[in-house]
Structures are given as structure tokens and as C-alpha cells.
C-alpha atoms as a PDB file:
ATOM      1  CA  UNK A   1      55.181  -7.988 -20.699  1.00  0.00           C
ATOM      2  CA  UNK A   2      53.348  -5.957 -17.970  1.00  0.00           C
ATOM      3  CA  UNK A   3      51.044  -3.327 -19.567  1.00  0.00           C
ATOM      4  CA  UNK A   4      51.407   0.231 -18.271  1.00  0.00           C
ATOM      5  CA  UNK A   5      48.262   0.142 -16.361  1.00  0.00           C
ATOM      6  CA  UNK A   6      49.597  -3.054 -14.390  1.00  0.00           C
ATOM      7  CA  UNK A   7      52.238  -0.477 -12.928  1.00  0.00           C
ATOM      8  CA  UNK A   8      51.433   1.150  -9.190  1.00  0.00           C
ATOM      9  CA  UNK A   9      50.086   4.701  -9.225  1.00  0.00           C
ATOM     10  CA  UNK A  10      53.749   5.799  -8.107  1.00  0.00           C
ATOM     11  CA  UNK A  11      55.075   4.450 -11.136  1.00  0.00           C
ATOM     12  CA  UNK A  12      52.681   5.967 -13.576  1.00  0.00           C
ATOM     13  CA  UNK A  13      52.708   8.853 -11.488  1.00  0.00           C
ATOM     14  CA  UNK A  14      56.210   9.555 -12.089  1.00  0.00           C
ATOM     15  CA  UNK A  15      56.234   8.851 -15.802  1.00  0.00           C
ATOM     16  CA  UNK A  16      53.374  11.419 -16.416  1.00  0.00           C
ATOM     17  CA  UNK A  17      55.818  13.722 -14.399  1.00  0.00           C
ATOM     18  CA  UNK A  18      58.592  12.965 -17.139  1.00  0.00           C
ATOM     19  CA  UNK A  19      56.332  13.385 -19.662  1.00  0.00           C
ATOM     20  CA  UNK A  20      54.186  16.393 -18.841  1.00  0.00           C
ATOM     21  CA  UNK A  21      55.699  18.890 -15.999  1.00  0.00           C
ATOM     22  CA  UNK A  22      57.368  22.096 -17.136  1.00  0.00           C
ATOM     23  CA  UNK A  23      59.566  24.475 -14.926  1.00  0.00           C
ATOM     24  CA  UNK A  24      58.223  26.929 -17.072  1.00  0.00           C
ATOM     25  CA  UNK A  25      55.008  28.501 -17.857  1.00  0.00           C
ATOM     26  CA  UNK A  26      53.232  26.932 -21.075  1.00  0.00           C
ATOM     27  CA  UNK A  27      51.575  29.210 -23.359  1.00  0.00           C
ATOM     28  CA  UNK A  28      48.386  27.481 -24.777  1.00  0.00           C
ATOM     29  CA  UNK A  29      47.921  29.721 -27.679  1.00  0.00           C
ATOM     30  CA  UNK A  30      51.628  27.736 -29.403  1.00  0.00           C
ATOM     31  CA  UNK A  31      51.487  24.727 -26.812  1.00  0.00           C
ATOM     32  CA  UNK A  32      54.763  25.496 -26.231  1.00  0.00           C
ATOM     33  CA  UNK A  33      56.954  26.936 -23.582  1.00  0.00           C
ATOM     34  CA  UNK A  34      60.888  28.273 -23.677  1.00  0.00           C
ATOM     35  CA  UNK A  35      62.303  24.915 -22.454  1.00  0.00           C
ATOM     36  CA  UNK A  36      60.340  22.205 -24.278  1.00  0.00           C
ATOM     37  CA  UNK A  37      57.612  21.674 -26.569  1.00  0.00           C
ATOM     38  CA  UNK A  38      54.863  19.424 -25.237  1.00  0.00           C
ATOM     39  CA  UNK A  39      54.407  15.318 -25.930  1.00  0.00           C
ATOM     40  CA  UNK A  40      50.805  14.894 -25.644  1.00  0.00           C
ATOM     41  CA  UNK A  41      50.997  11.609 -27.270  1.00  0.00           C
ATOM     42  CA  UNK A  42      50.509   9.456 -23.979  1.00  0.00           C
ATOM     43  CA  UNK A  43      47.161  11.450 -23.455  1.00  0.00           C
ATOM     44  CA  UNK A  44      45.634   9.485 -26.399  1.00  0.00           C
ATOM     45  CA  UNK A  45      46.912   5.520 -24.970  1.00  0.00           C
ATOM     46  CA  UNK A  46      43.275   5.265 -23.440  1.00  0.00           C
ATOM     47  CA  UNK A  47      40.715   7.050 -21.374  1.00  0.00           C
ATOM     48  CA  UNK A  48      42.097   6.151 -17.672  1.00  0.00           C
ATOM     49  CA  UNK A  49      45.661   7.568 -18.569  1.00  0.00           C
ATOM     50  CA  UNK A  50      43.815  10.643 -20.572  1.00  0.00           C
ATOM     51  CA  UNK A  51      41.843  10.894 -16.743  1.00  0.00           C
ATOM     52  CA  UNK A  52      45.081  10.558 -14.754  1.00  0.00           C
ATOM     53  CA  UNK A  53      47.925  12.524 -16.728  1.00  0.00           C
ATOM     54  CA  UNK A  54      45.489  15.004 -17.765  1.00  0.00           C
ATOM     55  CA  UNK A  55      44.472  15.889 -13.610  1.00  0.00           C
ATOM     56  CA  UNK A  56      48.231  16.266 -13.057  1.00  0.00           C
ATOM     57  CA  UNK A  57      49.096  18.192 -16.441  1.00  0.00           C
ATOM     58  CA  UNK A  58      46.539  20.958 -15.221  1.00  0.00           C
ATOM     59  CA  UNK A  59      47.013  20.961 -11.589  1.00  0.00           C
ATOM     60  CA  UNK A  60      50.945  21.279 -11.787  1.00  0.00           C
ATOM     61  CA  UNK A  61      52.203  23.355 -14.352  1.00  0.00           C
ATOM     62  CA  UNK A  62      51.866  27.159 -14.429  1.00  0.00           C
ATOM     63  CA  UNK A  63      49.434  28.498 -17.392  1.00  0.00           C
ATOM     64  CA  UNK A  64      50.872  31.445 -19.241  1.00  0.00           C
ATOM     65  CA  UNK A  65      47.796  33.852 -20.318  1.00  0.00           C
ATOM     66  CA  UNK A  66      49.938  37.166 -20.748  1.00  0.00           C
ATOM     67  CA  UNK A  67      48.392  39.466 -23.214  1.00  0.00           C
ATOM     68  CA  UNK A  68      45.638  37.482 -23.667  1.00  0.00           C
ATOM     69  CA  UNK A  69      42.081  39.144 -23.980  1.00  0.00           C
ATOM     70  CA  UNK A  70      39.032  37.799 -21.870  1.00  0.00           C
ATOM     71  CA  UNK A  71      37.745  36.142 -24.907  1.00  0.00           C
ATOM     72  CA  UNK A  72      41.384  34.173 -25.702  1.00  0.00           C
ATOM     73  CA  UNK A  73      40.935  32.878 -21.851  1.00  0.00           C
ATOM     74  CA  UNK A  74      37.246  31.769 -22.274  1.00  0.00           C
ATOM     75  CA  UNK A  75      37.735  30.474 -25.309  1.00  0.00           C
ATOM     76  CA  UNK A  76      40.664  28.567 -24.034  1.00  0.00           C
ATOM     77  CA  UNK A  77      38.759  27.109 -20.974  1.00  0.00           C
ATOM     78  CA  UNK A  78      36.242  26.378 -23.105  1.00  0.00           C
ATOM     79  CA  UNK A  79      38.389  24.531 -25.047  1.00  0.00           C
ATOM     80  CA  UNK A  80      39.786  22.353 -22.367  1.00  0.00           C
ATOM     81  CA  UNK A  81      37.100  21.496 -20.613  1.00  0.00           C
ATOM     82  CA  UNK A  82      35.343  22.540 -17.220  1.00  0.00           C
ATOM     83  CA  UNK A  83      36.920  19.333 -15.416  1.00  0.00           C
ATOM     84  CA  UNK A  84      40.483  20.112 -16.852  1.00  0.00           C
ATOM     85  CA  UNK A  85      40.100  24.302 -16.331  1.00  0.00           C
ATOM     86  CA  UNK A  86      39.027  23.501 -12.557  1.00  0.00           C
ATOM     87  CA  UNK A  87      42.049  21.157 -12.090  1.00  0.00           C
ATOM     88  CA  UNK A  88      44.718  24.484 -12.962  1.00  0.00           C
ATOM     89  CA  UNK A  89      46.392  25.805  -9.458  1.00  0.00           C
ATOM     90  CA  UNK A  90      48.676  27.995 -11.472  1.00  0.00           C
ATOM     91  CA  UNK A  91      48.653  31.011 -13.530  1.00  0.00           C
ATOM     92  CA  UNK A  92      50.607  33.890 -14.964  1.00  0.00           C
ATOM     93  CA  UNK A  93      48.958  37.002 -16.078  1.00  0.00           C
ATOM     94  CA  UNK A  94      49.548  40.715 -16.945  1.00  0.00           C
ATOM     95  CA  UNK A  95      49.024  43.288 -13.907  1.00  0.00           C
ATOM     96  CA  UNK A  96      45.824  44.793 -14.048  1.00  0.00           C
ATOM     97  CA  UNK A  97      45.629  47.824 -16.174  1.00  0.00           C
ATOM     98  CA  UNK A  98      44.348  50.998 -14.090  1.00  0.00           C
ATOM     99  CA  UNK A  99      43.058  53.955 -15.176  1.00  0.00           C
ATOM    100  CA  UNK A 100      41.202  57.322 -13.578  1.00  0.00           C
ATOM    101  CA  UNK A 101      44.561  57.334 -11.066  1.00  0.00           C
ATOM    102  CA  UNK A 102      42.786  59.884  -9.007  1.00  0.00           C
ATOM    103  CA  UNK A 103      42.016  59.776  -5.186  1.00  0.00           C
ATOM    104  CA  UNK A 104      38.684  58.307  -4.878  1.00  0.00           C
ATOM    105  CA  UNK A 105      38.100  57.503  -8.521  1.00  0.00           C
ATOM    106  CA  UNK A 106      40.645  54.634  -9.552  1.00  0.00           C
ATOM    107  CA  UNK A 107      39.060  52.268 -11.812  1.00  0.00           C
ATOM    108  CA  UNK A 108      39.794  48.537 -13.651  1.00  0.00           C
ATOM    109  CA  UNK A 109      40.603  49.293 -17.357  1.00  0.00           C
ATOM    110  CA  UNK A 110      37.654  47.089 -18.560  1.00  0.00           C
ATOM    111  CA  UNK A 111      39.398  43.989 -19.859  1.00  0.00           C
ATOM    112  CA  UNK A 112      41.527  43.489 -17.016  1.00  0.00           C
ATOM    113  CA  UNK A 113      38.539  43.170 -14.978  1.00  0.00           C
ATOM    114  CA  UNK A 114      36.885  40.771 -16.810  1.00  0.00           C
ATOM    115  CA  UNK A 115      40.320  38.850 -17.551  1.00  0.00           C
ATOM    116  CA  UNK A 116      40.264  38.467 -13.363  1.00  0.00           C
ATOM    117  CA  UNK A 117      36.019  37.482 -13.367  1.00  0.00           C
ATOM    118  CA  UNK A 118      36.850  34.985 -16.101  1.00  0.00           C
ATOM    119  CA  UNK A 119      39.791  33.208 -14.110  1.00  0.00           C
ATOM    120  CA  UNK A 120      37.401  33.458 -11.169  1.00  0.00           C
ATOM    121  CA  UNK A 121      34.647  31.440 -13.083  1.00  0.00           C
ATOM    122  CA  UNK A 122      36.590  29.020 -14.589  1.00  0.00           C
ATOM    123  CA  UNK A 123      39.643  28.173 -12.274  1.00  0.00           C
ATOM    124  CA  UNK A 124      38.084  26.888  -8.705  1.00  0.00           C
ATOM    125  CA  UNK A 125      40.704  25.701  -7.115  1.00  0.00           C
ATOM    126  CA  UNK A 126      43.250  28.599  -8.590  1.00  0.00           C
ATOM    127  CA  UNK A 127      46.156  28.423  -5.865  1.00  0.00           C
ATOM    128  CA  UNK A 128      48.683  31.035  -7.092  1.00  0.00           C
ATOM    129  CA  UNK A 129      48.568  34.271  -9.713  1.00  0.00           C
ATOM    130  CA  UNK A 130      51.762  34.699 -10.798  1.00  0.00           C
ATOM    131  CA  UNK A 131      52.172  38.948 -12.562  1.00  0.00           C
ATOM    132  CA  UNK A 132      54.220  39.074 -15.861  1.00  0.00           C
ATOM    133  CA  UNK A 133      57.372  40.824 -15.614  1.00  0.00           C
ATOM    134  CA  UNK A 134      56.894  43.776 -17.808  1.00  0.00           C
ATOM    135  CA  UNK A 135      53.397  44.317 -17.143  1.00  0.00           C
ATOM    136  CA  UNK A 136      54.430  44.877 -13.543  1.00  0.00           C
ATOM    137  CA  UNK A 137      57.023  47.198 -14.571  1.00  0.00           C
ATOM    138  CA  UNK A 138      54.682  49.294 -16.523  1.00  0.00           C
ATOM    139  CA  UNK A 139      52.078  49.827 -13.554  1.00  0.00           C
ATOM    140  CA  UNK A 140      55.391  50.278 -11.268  1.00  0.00           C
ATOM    141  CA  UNK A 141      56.497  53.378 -13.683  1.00  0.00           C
ATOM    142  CA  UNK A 142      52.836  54.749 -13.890  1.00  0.00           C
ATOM    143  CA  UNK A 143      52.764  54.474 -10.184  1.00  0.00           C
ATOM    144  CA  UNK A 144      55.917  55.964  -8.951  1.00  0.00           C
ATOM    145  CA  UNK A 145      55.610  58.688 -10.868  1.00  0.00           C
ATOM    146  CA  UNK A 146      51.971  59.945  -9.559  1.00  0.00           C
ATOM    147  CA  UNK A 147      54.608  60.516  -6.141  1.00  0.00           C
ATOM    148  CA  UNK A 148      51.527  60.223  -4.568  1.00  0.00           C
ATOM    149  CA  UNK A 149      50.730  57.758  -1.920  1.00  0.00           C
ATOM    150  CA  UNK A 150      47.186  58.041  -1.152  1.00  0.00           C
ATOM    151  CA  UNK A 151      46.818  57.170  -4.650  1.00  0.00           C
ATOM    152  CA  UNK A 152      49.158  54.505  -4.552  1.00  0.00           C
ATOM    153  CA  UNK A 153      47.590  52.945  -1.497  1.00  0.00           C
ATOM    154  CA  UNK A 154      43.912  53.109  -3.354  1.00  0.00           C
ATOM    155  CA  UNK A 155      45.293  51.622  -6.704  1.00  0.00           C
ATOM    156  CA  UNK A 156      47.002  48.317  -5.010  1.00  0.00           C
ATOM    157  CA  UNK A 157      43.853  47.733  -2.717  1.00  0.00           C
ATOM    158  CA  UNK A 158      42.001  47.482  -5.287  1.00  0.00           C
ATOM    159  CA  UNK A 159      44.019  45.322  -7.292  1.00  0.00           C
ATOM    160  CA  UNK A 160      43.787  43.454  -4.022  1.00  0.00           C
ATOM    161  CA  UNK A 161      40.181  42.950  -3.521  1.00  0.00           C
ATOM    162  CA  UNK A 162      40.663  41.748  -7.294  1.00  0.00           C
ATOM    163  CA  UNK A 163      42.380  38.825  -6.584  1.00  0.00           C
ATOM    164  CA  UNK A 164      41.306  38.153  -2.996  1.00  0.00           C
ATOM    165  CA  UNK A 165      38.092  37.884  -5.417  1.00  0.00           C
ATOM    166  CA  UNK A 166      39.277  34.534  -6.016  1.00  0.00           C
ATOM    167  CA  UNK A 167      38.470  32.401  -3.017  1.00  0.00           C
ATOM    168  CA  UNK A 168      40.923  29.674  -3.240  1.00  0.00           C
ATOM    169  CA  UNK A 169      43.820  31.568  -4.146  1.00  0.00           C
ATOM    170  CA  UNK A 170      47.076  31.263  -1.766  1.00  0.00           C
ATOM    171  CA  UNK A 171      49.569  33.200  -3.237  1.00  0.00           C
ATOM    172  CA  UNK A 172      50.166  36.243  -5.165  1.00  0.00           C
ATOM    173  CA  UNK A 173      53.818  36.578  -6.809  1.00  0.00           C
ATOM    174  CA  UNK A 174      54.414  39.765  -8.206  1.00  0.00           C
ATOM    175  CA  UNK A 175      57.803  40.116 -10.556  1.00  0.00           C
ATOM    176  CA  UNK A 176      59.556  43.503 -10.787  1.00  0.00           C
ATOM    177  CA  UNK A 177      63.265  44.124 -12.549  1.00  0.00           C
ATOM    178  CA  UNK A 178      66.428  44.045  -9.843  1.00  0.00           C
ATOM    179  CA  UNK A 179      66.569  47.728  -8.414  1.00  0.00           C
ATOM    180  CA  UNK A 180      63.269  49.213 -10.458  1.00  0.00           C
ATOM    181  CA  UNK A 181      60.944  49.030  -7.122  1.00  0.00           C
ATOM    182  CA  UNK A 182      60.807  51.724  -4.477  1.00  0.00           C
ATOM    183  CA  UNK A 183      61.034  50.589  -0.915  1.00  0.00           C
ATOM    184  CA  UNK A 184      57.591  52.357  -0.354  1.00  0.00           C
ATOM    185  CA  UNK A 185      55.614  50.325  -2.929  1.00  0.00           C
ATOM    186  CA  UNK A 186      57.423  47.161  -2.200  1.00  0.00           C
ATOM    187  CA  UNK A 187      55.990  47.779   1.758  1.00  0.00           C
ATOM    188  CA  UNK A 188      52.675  49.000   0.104  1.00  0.00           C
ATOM    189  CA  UNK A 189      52.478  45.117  -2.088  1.00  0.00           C
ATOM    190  CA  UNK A 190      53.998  43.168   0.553  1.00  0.00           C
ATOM    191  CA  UNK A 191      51.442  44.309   3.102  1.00  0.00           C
ATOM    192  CA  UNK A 192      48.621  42.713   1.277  1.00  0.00           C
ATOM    193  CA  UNK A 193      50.543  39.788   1.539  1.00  0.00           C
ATOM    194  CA  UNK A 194      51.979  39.735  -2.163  1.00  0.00           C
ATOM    195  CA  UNK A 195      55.363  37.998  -2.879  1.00  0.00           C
ATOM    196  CA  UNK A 196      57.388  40.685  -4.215  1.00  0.00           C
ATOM    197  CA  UNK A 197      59.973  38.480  -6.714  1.00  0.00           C
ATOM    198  CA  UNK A 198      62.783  40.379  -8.156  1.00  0.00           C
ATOM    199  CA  UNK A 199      64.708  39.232 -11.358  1.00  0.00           C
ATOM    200  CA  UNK A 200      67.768  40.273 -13.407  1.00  0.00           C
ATOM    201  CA  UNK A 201      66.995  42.371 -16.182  1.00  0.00           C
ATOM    202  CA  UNK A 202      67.561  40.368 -19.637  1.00  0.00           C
ATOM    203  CA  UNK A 203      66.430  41.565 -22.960  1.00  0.00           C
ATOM    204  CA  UNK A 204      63.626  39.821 -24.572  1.00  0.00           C
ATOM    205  CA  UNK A 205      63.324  39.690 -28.070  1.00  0.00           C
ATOM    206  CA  UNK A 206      59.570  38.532 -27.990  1.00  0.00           C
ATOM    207  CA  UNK A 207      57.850  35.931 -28.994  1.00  0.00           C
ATOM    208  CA  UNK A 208      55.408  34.935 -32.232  1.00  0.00           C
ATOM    209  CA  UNK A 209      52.546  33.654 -30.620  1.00  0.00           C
ATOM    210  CA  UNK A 210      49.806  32.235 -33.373  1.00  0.00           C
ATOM    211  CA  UNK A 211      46.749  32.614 -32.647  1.00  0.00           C
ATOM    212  CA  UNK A 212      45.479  29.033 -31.640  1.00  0.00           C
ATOM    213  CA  UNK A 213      48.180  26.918 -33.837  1.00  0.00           C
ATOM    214  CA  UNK A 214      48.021  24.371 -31.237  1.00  0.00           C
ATOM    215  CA  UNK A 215      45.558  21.607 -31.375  1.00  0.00           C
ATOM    216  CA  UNK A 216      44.239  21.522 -27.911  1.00  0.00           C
ATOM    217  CA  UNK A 217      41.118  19.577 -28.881  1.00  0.00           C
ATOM    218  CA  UNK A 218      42.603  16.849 -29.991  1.00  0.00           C
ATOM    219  CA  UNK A 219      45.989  16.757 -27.884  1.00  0.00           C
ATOM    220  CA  UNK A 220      44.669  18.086 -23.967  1.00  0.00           C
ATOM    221  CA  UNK A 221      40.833  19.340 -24.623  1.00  0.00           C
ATOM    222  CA  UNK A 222      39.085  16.460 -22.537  1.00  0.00           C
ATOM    223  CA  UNK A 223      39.307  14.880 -19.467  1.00  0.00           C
ATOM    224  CA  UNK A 224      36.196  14.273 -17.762  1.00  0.00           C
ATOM    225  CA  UNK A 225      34.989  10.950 -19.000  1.00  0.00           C
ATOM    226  CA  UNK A 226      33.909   7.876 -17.800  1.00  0.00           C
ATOM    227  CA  UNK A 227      36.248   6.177 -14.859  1.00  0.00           C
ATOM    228  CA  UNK A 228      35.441   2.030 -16.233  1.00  0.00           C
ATOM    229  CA  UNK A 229      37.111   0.701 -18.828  1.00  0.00           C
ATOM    230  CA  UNK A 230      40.699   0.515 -18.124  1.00  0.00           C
ATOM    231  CA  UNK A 231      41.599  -2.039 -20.746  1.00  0.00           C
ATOM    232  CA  UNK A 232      43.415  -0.726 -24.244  1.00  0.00           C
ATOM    233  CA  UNK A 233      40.915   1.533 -25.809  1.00  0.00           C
ATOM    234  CA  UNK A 234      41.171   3.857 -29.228  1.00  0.00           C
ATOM    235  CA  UNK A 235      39.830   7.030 -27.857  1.00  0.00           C
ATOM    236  CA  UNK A 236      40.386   7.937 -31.533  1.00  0.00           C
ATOM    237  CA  UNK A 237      38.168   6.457 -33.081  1.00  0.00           C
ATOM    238  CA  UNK A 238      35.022   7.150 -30.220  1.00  0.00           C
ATOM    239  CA  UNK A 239      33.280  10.447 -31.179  1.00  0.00           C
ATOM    240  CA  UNK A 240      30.591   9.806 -28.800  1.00  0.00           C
ATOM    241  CA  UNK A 241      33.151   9.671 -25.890  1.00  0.00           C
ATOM    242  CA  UNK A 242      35.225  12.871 -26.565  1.00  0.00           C
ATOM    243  CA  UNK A 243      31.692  14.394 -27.155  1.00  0.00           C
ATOM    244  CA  UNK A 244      30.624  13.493 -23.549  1.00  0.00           C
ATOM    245  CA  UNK A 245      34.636  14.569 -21.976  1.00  0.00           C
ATOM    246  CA  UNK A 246      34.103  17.607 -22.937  1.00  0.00           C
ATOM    247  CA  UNK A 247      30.615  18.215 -21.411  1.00  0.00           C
END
């Protein structure tokens, strides 16, 4: 019988897809997203599958770090590893939280700022910042209802150099309820190049996200170890190599 290393890449490829690629966005704080709770098991088979499912695992699916705090996002890259945090392309995050909406004085409240720096530091090749649907809808009300543009126009250019902060970053999705966005801030997002996505309102009954309930040490924390070896191996039971992973 072949072993699952004797497969081509396409073949392993496509398994890893099977197992580890969600349409939606996985929250790493329950390991879990709306459609289907993860199977890390494969991760654990030896270190060249950990290396190869792990790269596409980060790099594919979309990260959900709504309402999280700077420290829940560094502690979470932390967790994961610098090689697996610099393989993530995709994110979803709250809207920045303004404050001072006056003309010439509109300001970051602080921890969206440093939620945006720590991204910045920790996701290199970040491709696209997806904004969370009601967070959006919040700074849409606050906005509208300054019915002042010049204000407007300051707020969003700022939240502009924000992300253009982020030098790898391609594209900027920005959700907003059916109807709730006037045609003068939709212009105002759109011409910094957002993608302004609008979907049907649906009432959410929330979510109980535990802090940290899932074990991302032992299930996706490491990734960046040695590339020989690519016989059977019990990562398990090698403390000195998830040490050195997760350096």
C-alpha cells in the first residue's frame, strides 16, 4: 500500500483542501467556524505534512479576529508561530473605532490602532482585510449622522492610510446591511479603492466565544521545522522539535 507521502503534490494538495479549507471565517479563540469544526488530526501524521497542510491552512482561509483586543491577536500570533502568522493572506476585523470626529482633529480610538500595527507586524504577506458587518454599521450610523462631509472625507482617509499601512495588502472589503449606506459615503469608500459588499440583513443571535478553549499549541501552533525527514515520524513524542517549530 502506497504511503501518503508516495502521492504527487496534486494529490496531497487536494486532500489538505478537503481537510482544512473553510468558506467561512474561523475564529481561533473556539477553533471553530459556523459551517464546520476543524480536523487538525492530519497536522500531527509527521513533520513534512505538519510543513505542507499547515502553509495552505494559513494562507487560504480567512482569520476571524472581530472583537478581539491587541493582546488576543498577539497572543494568538504568538501562539502560532512567526512562519504560520506570515503565511495568513486573509483577515476579518472590526472597523476602526474613531473618536474626536472634528475637522482637523479625528483620531484612532487607541486599540484599534494598535489592533492594525499588530496585523502589520505579524501578517507580511496580508492580501485582503475583510470589515465585520456590524462594526461597519456602527461607524456608518456615527458617520451619517455628523451630515458633515469634510468630516467624513478626513475620518475614511485616515482609516485609509491605516490599512494602506500594510504594504502587501490588495484588497479592502468593507460589509454594510442592504439599503443602510448613503450613496455619498459609498463614493467616499469606493474612491480609496475599498470593495463596498452589501448583505441581507439577518438577525444574529451571537456567539459564546471562550476565551482560548481551543488547543492551538498542540493542534496548528507550529510549522516552521526542519524540511528532512519525510519518513513516518511521532511529532508527539519530540519536545525538542516542537520547541524549535515554534522559534
Amino acid at each position: 500500500m502506497a504511503r501518503f507521502l508516495d502521492l504527487s503534490s496534486e494529490l496531497r494538495n487536494r486532500v489538505y483542501e478537503l481537510c482544512f479549507l473553510h468558506q467561512e471565517p474561523i475564529d481561533p479563540w473556539t477553533g471553530y467556524n459556523p459551517r464546520q469544526e476543524l480536523t487538525p488530526g492530519l497536522l500531527r501524521a509527521n513533520k513534512t505534512i505538519h510543513r505542507e497542510a499547515s502553509s495552505l491552512f494559513y494562507a487560504q482561509n480567512c482569520f476571524d479576529l472581530c472583537r478581539a483586543t491587541p493582546e488576543d491577536i498577539a497572543l494568538f500570533l504568538g501562539r502560532i508561530g512567526r512562519v504560520n502568522a506570515e503565511y495568513i493572506q486573509h483577515i476579518c476585523v472590526d472597523f476602526p473605532n474613531l473618536r474626536d470626529l472634528e475637522v482637523g482633529n479625528v483620531t484612532f480610538e487607541e486599540d484599534s490602532g494598535d489592533i492594525f500595527a499588530t496585523i502589520q507586524s505579524g501578517c507580511a504577506k496580508l492580501r485582503t482585510l475583510k470589515m465585520s458587518l456590524d462594526s461597519t454599521n456602527t461607524m456608518v450610523l456615527k458617520l451619517d449622522a455628523l451630515d458633515y462631509p469634510k468630516i467624513v472625507i478626513e475620518a475614511l482617509t485616515l482609516v485609509n492610510s491605516r490599512f494602506r499601512a500594510i504594504s502587501s495588502l490588495q484588497d479592502i472589503v468593507v460589509e454594510v446591511y442592504e439599503n443602510s449606506l448613503s450613496e455619498y459615503l459609498r463614493r467616499a469608500m469606493e474612491s480609496h479603492g475599498w470593495t463596498v459588499s452589501e448583505i441581507e440583513y439577518v438577525e444574529d443571535w451571537g456567539s459564546d466565544r471562550s476565551s482560548w478553549d481551543y488547543d492551538w499549541d498542540h493542534d496548528f501552533g507550529y510549522g516552521g521545522g526542519d524540511d528532512d525527514d519525510d519518513d513516518d515520524y511521532d511529532i508527539d513524542n519530540d519536545s525538542d522539535f516542537w520547541r524549535r517549530a515554534g522559534d
